[in-house]
N, C-alpha and C. Protein backbone atom coordinates (compact mmCIF):
# COMPACT_ATOMS: atom_id res chain seq x y z
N UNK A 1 -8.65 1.86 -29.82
CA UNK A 1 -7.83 1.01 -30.64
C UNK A 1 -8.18 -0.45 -30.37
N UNK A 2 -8.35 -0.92 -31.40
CA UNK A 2 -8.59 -2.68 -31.49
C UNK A 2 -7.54 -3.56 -30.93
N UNK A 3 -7.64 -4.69 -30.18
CA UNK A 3 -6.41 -5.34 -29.93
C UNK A 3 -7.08 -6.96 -30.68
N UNK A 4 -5.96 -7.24 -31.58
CA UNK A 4 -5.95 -8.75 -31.95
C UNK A 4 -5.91 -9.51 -31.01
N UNK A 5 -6.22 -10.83 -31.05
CA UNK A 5 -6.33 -11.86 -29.96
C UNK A 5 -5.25 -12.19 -29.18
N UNK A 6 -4.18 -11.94 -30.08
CA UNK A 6 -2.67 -12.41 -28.88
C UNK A 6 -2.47 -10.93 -28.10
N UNK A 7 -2.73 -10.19 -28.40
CA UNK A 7 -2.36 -8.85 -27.85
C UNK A 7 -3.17 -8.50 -26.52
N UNK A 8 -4.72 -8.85 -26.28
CA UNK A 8 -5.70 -9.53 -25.31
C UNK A 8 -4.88 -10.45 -24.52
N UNK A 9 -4.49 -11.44 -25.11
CA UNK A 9 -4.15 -12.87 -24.14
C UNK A 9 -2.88 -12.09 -23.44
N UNK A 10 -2.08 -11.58 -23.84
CA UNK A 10 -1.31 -10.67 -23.37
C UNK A 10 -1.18 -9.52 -22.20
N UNK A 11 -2.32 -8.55 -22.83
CA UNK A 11 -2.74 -8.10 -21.84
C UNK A 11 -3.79 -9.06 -20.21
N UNK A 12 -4.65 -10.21 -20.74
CA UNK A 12 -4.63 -11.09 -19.71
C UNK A 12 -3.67 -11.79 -18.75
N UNK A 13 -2.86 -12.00 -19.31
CA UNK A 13 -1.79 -12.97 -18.76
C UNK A 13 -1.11 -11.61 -17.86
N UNK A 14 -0.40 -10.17 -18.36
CA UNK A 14 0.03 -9.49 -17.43
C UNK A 14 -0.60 -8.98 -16.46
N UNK A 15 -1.92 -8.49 -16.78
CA UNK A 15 -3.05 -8.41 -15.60
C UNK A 15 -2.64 -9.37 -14.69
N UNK A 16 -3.01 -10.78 -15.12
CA UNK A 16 -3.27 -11.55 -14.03
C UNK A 16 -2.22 -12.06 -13.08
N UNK A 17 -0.47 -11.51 -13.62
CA UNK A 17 0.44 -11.83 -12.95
C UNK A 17 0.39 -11.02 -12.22
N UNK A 18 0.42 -9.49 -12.07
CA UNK A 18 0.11 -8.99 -10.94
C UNK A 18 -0.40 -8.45 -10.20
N UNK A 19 -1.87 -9.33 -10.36
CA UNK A 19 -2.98 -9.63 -9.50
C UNK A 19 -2.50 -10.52 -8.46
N UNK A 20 -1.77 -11.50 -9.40
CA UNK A 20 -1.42 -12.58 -8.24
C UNK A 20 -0.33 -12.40 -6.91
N UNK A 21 0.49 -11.29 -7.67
CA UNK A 21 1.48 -10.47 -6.29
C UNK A 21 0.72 -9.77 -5.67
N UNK A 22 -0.82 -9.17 -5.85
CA UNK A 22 -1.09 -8.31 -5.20
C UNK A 22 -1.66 -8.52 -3.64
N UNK A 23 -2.05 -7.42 -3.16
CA UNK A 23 -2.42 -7.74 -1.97
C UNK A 23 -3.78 -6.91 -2.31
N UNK A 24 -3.88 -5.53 -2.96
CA UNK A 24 -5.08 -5.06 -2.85
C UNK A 24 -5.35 -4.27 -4.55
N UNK A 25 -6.65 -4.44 -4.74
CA UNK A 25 -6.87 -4.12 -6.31
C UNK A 25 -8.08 -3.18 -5.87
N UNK A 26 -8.44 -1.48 -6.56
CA UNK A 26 -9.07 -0.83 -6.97
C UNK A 26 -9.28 -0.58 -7.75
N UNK A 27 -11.24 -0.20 -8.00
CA UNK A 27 -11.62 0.41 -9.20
C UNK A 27 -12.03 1.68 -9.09
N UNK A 28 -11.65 2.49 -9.91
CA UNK A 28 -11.93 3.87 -9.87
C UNK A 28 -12.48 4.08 -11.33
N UNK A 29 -13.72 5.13 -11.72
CA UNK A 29 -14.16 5.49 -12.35
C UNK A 29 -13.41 6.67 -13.04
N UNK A 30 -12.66 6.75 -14.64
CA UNK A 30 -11.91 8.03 -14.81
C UNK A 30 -12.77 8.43 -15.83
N UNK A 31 -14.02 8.87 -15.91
CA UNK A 31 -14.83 9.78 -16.79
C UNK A 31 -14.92 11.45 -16.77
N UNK A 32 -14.17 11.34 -17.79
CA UNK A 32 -13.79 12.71 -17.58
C UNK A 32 -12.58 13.13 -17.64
N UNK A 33 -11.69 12.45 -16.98
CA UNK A 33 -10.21 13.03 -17.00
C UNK A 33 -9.54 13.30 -17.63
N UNK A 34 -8.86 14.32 -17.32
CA UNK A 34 -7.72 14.31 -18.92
C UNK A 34 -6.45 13.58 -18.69
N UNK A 35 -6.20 13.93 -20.04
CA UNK A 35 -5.07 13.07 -20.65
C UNK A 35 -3.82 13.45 -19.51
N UNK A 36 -3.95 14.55 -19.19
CA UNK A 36 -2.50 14.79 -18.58
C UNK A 36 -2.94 14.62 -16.90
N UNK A 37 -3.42 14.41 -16.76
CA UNK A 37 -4.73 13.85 -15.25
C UNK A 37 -3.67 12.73 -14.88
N UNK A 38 -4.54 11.81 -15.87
CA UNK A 38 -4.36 10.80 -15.88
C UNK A 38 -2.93 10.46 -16.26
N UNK A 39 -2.01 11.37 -16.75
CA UNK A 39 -0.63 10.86 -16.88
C UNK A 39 -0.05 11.12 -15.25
N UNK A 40 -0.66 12.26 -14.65
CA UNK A 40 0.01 12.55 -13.20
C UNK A 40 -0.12 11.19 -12.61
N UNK A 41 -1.77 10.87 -12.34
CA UNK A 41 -1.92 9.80 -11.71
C UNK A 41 -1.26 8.37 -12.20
N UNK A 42 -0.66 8.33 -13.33
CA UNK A 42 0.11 6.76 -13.60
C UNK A 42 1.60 7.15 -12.98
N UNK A 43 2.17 8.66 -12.77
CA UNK A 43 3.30 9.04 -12.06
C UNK A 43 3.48 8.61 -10.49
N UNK A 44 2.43 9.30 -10.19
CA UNK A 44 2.13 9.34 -8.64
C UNK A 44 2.09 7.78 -8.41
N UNK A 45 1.50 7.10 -9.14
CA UNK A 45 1.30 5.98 -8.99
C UNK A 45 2.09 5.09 -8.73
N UNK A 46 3.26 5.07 -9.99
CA UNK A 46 4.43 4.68 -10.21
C UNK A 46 5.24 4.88 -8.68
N UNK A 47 5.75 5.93 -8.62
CA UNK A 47 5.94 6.36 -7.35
C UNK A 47 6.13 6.07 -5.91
N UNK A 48 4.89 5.45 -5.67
CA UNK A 48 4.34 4.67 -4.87
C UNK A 48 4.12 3.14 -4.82
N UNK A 49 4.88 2.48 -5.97
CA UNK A 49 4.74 1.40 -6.37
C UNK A 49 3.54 0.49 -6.82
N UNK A 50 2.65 1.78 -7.00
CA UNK A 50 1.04 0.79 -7.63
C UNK A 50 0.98 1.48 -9.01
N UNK A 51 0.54 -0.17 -9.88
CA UNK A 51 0.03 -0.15 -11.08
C UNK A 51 -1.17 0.44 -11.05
N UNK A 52 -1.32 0.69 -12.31
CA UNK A 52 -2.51 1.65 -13.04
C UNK A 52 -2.94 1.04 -13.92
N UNK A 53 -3.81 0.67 -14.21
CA UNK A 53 -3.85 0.58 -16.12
C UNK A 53 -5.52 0.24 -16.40
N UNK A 54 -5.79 0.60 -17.27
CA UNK A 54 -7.05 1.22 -18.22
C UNK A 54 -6.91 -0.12 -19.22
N UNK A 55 -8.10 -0.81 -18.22
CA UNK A 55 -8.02 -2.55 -19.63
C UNK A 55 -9.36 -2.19 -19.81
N UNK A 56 -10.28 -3.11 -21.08
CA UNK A 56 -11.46 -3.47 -21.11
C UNK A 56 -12.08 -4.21 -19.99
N UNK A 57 -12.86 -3.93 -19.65
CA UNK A 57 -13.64 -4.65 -18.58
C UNK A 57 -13.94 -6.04 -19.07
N UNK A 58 -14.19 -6.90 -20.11
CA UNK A 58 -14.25 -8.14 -20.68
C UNK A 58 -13.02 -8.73 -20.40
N UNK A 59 -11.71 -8.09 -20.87
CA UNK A 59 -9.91 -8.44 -20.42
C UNK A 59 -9.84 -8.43 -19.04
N UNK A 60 -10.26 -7.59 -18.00
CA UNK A 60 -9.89 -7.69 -16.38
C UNK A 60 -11.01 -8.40 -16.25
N UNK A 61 -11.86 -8.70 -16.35
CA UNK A 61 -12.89 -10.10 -16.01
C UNK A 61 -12.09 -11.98 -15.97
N UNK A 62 -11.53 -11.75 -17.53
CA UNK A 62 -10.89 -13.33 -17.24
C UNK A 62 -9.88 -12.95 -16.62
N UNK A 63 -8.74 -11.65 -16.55
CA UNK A 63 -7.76 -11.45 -15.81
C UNK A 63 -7.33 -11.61 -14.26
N UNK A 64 -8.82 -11.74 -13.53
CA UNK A 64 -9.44 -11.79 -12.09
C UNK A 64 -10.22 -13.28 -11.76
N UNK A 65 -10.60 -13.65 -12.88
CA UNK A 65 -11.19 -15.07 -12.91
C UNK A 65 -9.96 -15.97 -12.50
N UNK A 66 -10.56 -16.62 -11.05
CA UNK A 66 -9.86 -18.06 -10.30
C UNK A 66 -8.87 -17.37 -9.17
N UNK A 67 -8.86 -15.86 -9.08
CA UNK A 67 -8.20 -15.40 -8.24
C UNK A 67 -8.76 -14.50 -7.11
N UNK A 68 -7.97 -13.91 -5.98
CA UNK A 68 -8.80 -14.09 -4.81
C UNK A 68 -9.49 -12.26 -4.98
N UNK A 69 -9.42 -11.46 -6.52
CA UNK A 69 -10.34 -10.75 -6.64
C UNK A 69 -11.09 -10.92 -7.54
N UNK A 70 -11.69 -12.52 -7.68
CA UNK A 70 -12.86 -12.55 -8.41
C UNK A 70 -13.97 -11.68 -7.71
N UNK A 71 -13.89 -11.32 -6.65
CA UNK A 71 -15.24 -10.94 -6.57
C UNK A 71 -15.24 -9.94 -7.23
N UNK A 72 -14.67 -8.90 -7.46
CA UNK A 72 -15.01 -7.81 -8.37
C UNK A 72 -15.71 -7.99 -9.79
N UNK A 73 -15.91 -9.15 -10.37
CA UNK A 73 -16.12 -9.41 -11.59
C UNK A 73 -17.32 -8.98 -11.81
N UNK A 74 -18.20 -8.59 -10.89
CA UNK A 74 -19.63 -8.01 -10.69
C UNK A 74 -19.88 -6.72 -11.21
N UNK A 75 -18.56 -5.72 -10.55
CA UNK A 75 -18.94 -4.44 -10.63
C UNK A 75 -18.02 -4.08 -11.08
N UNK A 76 -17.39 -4.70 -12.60
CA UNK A 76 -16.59 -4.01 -13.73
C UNK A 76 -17.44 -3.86 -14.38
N UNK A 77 -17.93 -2.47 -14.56
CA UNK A 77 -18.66 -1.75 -15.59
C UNK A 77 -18.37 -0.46 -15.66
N UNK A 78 -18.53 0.40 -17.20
CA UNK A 78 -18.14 1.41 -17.14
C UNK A 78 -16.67 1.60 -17.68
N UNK A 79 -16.30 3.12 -17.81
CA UNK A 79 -15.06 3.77 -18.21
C UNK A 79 -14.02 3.31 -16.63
N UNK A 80 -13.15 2.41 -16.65
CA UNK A 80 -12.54 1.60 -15.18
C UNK A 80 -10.77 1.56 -15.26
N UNK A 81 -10.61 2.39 -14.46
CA UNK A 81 -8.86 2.45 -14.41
C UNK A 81 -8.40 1.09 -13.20
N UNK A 82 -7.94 0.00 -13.30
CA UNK A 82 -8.07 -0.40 -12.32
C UNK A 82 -6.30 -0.33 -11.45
N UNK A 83 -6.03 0.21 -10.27
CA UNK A 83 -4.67 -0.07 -9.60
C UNK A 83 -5.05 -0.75 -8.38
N UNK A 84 -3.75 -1.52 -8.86
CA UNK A 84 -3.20 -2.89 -8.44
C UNK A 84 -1.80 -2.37 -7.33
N UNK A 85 -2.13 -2.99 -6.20
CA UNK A 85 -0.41 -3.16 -5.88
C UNK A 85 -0.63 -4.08 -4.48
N UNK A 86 0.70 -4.29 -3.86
CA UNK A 86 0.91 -5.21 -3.06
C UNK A 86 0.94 -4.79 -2.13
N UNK A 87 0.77 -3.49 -1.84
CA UNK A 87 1.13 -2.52 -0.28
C UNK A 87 -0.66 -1.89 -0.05
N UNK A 88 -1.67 -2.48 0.43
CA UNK A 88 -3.07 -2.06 0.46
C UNK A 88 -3.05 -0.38 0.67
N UNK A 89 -2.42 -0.04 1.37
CA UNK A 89 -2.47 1.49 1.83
C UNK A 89 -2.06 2.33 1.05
N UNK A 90 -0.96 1.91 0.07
CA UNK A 90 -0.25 2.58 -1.00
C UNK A 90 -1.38 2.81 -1.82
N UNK A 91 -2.06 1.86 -2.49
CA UNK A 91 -3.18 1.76 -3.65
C UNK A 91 -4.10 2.42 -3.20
N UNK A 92 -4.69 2.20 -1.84
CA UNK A 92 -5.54 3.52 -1.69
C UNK A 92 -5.48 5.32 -1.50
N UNK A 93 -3.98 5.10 -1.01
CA UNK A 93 -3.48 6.62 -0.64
C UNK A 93 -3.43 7.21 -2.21
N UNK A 94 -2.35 6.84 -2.94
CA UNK A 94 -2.56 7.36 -4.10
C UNK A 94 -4.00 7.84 -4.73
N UNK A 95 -5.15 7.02 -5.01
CA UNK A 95 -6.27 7.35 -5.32
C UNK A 95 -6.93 7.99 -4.37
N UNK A 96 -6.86 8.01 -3.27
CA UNK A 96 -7.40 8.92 -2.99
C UNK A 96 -7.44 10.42 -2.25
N UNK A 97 -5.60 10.63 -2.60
CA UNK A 97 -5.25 12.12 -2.63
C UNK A 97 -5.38 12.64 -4.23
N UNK A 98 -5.29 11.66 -5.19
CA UNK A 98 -5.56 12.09 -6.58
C UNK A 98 -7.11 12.82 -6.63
N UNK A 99 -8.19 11.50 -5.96
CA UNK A 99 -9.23 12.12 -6.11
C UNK A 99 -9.68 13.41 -5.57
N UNK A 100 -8.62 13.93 -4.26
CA UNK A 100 -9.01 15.51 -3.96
C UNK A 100 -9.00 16.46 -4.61
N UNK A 101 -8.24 16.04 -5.48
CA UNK A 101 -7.69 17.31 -6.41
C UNK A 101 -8.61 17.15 -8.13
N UNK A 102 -8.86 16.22 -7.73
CA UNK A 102 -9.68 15.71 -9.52
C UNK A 102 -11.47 15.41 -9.05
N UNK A 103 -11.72 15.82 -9.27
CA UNK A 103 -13.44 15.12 -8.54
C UNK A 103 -14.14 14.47 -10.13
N UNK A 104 -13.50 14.30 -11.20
CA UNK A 104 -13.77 13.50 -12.10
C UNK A 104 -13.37 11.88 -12.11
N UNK A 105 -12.19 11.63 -10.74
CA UNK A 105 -11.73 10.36 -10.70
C UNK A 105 -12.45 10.03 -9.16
N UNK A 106 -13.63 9.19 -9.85
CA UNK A 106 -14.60 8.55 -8.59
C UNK A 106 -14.16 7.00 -7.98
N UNK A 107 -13.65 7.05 -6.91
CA UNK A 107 -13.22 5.58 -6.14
C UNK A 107 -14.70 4.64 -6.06
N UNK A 108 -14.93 3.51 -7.26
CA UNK A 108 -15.74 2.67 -7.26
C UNK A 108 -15.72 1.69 -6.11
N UNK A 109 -14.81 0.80 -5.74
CA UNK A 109 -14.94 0.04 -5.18
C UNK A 109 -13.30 -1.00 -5.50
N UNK A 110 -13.18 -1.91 -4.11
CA UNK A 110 -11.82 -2.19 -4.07
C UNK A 110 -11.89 -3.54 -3.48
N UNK A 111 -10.90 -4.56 -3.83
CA UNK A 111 -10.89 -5.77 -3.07
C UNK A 111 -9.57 -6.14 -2.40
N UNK A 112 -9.80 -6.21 -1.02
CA UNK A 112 -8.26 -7.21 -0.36
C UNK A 112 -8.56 -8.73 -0.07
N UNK A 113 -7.64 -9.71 -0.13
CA UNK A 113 -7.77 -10.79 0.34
C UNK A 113 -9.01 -11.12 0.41
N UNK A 114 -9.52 -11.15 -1.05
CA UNK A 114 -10.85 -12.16 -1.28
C UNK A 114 -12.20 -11.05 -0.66
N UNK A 115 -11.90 -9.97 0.19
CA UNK A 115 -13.09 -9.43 0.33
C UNK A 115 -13.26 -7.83 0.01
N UNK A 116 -14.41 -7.70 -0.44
CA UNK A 116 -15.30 -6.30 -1.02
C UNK A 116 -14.51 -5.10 -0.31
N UNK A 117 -14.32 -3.90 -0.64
CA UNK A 117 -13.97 -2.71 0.03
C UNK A 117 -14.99 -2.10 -0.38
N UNK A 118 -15.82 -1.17 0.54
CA UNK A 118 -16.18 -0.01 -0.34
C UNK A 118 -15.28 1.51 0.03
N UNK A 119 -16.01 2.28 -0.67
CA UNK A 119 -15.66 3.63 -0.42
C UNK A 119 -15.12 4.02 0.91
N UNK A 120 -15.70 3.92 1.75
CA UNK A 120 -15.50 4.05 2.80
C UNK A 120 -14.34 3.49 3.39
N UNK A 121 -14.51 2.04 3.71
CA UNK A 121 -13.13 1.33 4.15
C UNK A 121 -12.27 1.46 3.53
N UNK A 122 -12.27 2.03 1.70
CA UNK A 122 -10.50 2.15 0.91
C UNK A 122 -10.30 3.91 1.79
N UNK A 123 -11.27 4.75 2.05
CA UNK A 123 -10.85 5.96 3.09
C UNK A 123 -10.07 5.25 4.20
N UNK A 124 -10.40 4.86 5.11
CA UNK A 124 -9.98 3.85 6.19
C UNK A 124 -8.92 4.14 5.63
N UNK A 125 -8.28 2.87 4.94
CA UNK A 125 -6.98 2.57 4.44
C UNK A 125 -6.11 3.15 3.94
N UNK A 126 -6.98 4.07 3.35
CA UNK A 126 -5.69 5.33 2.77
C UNK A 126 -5.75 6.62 4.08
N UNK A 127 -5.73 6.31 5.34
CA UNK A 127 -5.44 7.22 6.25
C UNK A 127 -4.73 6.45 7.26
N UNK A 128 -4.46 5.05 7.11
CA UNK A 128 -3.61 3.97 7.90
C UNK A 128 -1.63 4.66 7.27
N UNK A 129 -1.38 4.32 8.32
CA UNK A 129 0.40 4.32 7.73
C UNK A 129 0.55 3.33 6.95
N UNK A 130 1.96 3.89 6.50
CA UNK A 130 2.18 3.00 5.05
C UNK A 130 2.99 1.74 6.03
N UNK A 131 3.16 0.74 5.00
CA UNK A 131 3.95 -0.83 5.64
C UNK A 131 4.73 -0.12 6.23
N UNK A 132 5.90 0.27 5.57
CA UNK A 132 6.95 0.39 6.09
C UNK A 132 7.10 1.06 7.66
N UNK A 133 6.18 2.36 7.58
CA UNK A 133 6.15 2.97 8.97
C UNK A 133 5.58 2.29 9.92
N UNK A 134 4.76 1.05 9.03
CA UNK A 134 3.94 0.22 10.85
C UNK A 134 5.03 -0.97 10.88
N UNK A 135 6.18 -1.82 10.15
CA UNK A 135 6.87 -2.46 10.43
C UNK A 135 8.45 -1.78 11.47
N UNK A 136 8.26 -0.10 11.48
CA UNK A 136 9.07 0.53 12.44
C UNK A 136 8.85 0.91 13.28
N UNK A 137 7.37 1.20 13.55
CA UNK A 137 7.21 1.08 15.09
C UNK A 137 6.59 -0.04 15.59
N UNK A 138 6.05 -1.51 15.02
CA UNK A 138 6.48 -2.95 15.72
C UNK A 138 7.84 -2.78 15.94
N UNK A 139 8.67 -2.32 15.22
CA UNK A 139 10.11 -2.86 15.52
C UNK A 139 10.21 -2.58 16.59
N UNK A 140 9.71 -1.16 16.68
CA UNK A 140 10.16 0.04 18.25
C UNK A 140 9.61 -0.59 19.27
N UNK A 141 8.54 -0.95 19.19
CA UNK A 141 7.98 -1.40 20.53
C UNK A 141 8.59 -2.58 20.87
N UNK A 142 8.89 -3.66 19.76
CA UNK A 142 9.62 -4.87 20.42
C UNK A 142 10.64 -4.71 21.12
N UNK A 143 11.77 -3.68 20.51
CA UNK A 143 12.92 -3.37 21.18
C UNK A 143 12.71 -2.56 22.00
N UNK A 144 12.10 -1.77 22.45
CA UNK A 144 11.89 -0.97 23.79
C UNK A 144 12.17 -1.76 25.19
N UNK A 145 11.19 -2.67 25.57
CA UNK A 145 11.69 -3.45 26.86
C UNK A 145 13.03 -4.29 26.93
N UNK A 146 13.50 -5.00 25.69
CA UNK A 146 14.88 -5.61 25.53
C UNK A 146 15.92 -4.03 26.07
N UNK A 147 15.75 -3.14 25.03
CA UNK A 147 16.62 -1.79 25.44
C UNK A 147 16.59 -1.45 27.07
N UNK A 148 15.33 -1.20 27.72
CA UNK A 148 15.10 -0.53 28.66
C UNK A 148 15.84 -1.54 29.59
N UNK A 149 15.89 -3.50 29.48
CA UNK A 149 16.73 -4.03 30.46
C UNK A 149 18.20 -3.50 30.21
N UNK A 150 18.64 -3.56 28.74
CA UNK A 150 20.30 -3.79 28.68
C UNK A 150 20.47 -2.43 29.86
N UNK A 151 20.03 -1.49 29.35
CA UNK A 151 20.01 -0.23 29.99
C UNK A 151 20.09 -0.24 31.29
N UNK A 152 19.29 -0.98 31.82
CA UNK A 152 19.31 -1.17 33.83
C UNK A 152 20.52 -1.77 33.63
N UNK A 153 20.91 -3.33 33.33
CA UNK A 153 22.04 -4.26 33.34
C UNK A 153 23.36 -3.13 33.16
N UNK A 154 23.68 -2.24 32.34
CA UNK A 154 24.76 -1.38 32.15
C UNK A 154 24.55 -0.20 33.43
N UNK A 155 23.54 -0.29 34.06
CA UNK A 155 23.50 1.08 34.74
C UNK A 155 24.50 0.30 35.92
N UNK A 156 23.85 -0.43 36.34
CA UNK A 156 24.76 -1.29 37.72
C UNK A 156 26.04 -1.15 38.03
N UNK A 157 26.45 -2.20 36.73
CA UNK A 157 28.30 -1.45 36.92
C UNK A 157 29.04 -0.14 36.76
N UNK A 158 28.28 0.73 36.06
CA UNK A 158 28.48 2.07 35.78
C UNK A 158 28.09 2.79 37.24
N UNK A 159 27.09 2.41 37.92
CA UNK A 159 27.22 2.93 39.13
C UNK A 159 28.26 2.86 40.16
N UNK A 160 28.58 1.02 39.85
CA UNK A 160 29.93 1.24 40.99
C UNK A 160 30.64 1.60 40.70
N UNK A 161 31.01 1.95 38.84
CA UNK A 161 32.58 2.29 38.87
C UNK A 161 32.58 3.70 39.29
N UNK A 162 31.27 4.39 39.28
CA UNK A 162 31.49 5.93 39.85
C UNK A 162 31.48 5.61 41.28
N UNK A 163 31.33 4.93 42.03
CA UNK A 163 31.06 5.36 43.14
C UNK A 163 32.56 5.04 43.79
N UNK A 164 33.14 3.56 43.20
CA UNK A 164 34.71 3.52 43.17
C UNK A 164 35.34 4.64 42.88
N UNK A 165 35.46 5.49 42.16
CA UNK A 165 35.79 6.78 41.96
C UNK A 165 35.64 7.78 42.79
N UNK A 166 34.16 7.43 43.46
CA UNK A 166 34.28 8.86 44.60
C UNK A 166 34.64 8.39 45.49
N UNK A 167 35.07 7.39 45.89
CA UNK A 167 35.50 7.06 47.15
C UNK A 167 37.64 7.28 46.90
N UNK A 168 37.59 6.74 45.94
CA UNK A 168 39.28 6.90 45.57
C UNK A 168 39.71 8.39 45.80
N UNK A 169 38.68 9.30 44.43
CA UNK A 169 38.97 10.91 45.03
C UNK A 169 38.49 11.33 46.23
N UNK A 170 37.72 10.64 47.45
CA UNK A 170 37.95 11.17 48.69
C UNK A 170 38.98 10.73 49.07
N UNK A 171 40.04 9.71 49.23
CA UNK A 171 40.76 9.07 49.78
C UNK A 171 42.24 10.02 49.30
N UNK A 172 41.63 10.68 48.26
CA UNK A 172 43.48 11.12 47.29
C UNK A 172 43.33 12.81 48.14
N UNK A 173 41.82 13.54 48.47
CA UNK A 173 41.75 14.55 48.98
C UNK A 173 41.98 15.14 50.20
């Protein structure tokens, strides 16, 4: 389907807004897939809070132009689903438990913070924990030694008040 020129600038302008929230952008090759493939994967996607979407490679070119995944502008070629999201591990996990199950959806290549991913390192990343689970165990570890003092500090008086106690019930026996 043809898009008129405002309908382009459109699709540019939303591309490029959240490009600009993002933290990590992949390209995956969907030649081949089907229709209902590819509806799982905009689910799963959803899901997980990463965009999907199937632009012209000419539209995600200026959509990426002046931002910190210009570098990809190289290696948009081809049939190109590109997902976007702000959680790096999310965007790769999704694609690439999709791709186990689909071997028609090939992981091209991916950019974080201004630099290249390949194949390999978006594997890396989609076998890292998600944010959320590595911002709960920083949490854990910070609070561990704070815990482990209150813990001594409460043991102290809890010791004497038992030991006040065994001395009272020897005294009452």
């Amino acid at each position: 389907m043809s898009l008129n020129i405002d309908e382009k600038k459109t699709v540019v302008a939303e591309v490029s807004e959240i490009l600009d929230a993002a933290q990590a952008a992949i390209l995956a090759e969907y030649r081949g897939l089907t229709v209902t493939a590819m509806t799982e994967l905009r689910n799963s996607a959803r899901e997980s809070g990463v965009y999907i979407r199937v632009v012209k490679n000419s539209l995600a070119k200026r959509a990426v132009d002046g931002s910190s995944f210009e570098c990809l502008q190289e290696h948009m070629a081809g049939p190109l689903a590109y997902a976007i999201s702000e959680d790096p591990v999310a965007c790769a996990r999704v694609l690439k438990n999709f791709a186990k199950d689909n071997d028609e959806l090939v992981i091209k290549i991916g950019a974080m913070s201004g630099k290249i991913l390949n194949e390999g390192e978006i594997t890396a990343l989609a076998k890292l924990p998600g944010r959320e689970e590595l911002l709960a165990k920083l949490m854990g570890t910070m609070q561990a030694p704070v815990q482990t003092f209150v813990a001594t500090l409460n043991a102290i008086p809890g010791t004497f008040v038992r030991t006040l106690a065994a001395v009272r019930d020897n005294k009452d026996s």
